[in-house]
C-alpha atoms as a PDB file:
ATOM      1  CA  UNK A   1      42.734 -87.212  82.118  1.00  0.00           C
ATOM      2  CA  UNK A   2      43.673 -87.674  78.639  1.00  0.00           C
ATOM      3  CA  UNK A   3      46.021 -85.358  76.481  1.00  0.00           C
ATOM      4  CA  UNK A   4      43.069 -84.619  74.306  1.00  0.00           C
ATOM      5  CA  UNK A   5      40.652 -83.186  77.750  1.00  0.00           C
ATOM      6  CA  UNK A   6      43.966 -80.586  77.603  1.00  0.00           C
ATOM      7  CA  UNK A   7      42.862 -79.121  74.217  1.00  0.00           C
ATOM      8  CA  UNK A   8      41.598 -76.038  74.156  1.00  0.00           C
ATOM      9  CA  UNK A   9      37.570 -75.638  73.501  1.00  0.00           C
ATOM     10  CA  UNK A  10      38.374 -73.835  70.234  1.00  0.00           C
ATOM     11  CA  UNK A  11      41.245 -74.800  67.804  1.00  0.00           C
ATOM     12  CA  UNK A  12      43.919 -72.452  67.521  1.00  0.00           C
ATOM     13  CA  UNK A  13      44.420 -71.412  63.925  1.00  0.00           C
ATOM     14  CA  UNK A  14      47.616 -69.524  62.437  1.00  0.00           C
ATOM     15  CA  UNK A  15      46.317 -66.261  59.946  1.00  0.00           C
ATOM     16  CA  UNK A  16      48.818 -64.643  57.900  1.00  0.00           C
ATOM     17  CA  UNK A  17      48.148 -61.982  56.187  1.00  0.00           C
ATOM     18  CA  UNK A  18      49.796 -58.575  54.997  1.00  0.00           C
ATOM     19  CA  UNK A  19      47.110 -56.705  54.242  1.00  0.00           C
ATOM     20  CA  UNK A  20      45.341 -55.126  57.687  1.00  0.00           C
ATOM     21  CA  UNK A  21      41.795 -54.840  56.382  1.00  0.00           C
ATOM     22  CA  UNK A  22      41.816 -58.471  54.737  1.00  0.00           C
ATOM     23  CA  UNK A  23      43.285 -59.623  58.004  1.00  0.00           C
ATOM     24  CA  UNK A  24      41.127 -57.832  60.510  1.00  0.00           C
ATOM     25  CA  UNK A  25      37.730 -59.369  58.341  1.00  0.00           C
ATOM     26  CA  UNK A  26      39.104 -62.794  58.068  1.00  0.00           C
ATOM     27  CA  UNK A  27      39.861 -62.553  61.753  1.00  0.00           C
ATOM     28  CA  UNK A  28      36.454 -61.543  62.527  1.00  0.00           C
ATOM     29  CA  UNK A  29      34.880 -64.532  60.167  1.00  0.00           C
ATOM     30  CA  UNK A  30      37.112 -67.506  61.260  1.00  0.00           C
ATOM     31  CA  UNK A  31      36.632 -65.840  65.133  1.00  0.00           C
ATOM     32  CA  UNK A  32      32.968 -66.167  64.389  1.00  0.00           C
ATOM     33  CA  UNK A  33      32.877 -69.361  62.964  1.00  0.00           C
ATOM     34  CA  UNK A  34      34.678 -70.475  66.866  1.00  0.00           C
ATOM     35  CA  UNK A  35      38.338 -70.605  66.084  1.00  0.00           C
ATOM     36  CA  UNK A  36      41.137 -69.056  68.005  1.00  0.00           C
ATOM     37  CA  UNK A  37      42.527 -66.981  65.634  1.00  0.00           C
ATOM     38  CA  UNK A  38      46.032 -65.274  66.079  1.00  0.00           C
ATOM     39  CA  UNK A  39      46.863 -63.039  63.292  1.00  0.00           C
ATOM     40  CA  UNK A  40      49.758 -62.112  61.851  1.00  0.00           C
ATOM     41  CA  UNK A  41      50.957 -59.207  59.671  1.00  0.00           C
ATOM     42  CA  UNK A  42      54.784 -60.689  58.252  1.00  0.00           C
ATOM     43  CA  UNK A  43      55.992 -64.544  58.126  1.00  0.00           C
ATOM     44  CA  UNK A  44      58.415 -63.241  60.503  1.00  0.00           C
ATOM     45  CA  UNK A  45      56.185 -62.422  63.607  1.00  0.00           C
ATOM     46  CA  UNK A  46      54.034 -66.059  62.806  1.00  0.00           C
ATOM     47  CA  UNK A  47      57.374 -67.241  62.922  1.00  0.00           C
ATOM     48  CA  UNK A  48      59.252 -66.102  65.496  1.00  0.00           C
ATOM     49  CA  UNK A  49      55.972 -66.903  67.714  1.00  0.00           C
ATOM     50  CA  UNK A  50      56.694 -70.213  70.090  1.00  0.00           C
ATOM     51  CA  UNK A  51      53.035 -70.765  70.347  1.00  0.00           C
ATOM     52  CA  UNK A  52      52.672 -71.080  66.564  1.00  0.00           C
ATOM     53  CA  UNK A  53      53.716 -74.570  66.683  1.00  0.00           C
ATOM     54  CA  UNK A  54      50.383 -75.507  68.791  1.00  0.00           C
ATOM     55  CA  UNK A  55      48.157 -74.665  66.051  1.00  0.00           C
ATOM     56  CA  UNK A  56      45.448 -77.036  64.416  1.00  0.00           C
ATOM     57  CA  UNK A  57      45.385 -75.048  61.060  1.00  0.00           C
ATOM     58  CA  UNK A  58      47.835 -72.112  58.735  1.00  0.00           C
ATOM     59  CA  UNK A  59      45.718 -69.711  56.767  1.00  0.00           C
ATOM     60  CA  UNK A  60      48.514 -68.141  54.696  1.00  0.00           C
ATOM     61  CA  UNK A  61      48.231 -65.552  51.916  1.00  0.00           C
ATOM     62  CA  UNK A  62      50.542 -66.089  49.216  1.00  0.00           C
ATOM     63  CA  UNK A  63      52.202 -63.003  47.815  1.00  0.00           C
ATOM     64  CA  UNK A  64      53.648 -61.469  51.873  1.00  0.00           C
ATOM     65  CA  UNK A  65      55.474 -58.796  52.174  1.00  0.00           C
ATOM     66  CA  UNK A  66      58.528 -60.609  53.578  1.00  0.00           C
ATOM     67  CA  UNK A  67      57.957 -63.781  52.128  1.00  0.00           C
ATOM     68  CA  UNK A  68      55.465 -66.298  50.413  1.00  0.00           C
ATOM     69  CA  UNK A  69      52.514 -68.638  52.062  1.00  0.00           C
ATOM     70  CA  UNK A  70      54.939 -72.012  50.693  1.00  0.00           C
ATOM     71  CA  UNK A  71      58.124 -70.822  52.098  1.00  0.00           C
ATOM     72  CA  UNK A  72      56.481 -70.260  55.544  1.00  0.00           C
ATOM     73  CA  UNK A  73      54.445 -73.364  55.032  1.00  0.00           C
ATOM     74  CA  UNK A  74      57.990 -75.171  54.485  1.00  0.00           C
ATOM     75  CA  UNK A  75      59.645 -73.429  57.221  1.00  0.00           C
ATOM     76  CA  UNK A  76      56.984 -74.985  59.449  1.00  0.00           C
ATOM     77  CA  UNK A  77      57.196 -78.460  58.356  1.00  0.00           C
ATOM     78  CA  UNK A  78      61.134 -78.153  58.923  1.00  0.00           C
ATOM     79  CA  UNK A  79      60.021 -77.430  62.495  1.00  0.00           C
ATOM     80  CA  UNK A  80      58.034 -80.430  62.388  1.00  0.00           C
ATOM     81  CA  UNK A  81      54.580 -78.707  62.528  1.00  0.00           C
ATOM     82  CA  UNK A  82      52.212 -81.209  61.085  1.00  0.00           C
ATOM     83  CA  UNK A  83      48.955 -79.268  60.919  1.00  0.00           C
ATOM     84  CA  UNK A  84      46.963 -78.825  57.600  1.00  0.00           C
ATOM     85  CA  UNK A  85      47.247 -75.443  55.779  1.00  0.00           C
ATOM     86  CA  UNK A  86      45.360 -73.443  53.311  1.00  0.00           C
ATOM     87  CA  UNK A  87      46.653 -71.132  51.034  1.00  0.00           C
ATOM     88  CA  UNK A  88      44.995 -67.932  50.035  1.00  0.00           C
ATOM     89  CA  UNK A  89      46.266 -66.072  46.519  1.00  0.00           C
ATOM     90  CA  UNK A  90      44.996 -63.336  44.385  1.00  0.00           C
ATOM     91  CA  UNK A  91      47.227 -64.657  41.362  1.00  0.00           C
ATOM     92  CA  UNK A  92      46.335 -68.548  40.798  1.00  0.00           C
ATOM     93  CA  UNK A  93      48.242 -70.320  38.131  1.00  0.00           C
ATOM     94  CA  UNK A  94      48.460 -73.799  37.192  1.00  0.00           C
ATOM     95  CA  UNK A  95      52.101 -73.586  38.420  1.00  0.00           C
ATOM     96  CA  UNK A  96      51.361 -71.862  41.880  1.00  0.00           C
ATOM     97  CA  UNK A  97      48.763 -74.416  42.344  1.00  0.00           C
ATOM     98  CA  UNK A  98      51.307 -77.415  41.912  1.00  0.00           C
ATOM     99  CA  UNK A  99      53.678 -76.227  43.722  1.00  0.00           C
ATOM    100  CA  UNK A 100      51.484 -75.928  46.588  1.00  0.00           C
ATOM    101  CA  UNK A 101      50.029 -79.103  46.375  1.00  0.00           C
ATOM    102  CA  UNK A 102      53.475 -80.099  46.320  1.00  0.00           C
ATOM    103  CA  UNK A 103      54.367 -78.071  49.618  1.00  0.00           C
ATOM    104  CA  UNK A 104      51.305 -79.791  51.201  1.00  0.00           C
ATOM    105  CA  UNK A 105      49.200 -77.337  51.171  1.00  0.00           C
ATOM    106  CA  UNK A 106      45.632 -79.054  51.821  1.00  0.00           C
ATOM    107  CA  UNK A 107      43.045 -76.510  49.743  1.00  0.00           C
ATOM    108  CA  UNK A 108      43.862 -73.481  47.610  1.00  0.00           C
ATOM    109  CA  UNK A 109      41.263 -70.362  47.576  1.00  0.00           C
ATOM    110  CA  UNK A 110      41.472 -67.539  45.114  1.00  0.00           C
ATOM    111  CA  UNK A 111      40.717 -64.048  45.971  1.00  0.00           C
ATOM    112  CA  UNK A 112      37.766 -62.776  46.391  1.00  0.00           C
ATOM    113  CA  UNK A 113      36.816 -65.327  48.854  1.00  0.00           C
ATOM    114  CA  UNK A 114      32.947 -66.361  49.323  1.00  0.00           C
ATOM    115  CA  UNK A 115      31.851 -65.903  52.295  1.00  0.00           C
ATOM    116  CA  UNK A 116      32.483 -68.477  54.970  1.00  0.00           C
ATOM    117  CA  UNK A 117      34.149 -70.859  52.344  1.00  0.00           C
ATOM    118  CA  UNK A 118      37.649 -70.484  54.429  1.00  0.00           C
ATOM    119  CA  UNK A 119      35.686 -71.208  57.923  1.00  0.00           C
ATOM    120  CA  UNK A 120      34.315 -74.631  56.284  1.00  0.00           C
ATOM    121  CA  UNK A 121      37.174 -75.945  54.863  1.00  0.00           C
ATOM    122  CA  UNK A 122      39.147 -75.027  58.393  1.00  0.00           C
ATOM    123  CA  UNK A 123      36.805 -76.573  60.524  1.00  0.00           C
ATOM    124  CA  UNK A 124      36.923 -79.490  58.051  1.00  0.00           C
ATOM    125  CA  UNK A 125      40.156 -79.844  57.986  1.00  0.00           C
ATOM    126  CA  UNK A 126      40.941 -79.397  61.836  1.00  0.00           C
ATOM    127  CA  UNK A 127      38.570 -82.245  62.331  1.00  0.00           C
ATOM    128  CA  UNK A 128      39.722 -84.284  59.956  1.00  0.00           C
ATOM    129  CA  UNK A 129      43.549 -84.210  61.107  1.00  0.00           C
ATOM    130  CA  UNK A 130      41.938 -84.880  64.749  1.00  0.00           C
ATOM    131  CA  UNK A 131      39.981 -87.218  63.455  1.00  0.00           C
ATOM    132  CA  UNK A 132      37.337 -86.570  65.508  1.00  0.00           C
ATOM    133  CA  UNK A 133      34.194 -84.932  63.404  1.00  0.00           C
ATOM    134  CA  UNK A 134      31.635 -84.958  66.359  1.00  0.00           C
ATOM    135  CA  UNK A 135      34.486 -82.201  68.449  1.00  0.00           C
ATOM    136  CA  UNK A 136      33.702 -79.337  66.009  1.00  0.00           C
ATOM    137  CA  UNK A 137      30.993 -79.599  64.037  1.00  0.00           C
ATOM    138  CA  UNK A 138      31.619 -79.490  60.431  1.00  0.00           C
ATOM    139  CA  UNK A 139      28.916 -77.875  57.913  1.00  0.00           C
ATOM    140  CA  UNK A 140      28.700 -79.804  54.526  1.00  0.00           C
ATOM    141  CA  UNK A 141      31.804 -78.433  52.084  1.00  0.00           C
ATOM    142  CA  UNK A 142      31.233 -79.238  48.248  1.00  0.00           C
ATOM    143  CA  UNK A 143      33.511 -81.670  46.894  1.00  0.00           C
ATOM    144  CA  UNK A 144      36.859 -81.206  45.815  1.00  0.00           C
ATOM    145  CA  UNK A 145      37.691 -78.344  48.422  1.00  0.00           C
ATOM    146  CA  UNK A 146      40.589 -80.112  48.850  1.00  0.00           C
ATOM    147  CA  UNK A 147      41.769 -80.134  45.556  1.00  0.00           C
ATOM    148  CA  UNK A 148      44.002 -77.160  44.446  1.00  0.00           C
ATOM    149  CA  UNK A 149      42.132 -74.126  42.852  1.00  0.00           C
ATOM    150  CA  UNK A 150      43.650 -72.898  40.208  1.00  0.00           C
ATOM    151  CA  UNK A 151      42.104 -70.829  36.814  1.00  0.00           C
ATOM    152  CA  UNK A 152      42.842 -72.864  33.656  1.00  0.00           C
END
């Protein structure tokens, strides 16, 4: 038995999010889409949880309560956390978007999301780091999801 027949059948993806409603119907979409989601309403529960370092993908808004998605993002990498991450912000600037590039942040999405974008690019990316595409199938994502988005 290989380390990889001790995965779980669904990745485990990290959801941060301050906002209940936002977080309870990306939950419920990423859930959907066959993730294991665990969802979190401050940086400081996601990290303060030991599990959190077996995830396959962050979902992090920006603008937290207690925090922001790039100084969580960091705080993970100092962990050594390797995992990709996607950052979700209602306020995109050229400058927000660098600096998450910059953190390592794989795709930027502005709010409001469309529907199911977030579940594609996860599953994309979760496959990708695995490098296995045929574990979780992947739909098609248009190109440059994971470029920074950022208005002009």
């Amino acid at each position: 038995m290989t380390n990889k027949d001790l995965r779980p059948a669904f990745p485990m993806l990290l959801l941060l999010e301050d906002d209940p409603a936002v977080r309870r119907s990306l939950q419920m979409i990423l859930q959907g889409q066959g993730f294991h989601v665990r969802a979190y309403g401050s940086a400081a529960m996601l990290l303060k949880d030991p599990d959190a370092a077996k995830a396959a993908c962050l979902v992090t808004d920006y603008r937290l309560a207690d925090a922001n998605g790039i100084e969580v993002l960091t705080t993970l990498r100092g962990r050594g956390w390797p995992g990709p991450a996607i950052l979700i912000t209602g306020h995109g600037s050229r400058e927000l978007g660098q600096r998450a590039l910059d953190a390592s942040f794989a795709v930027i999405f502005e709010k409001p999301l469309r529907q199911f974008s977030l579940a594609k690019a996860a599953r994309r990316l979760v496959h990708a780091n695995e490098g296995e595409s045929n574990k979780f199938p992947c739909e098609k994502v248009p190109r440059g999801m994971r470029q920074a988005r950022t208005k002009p």
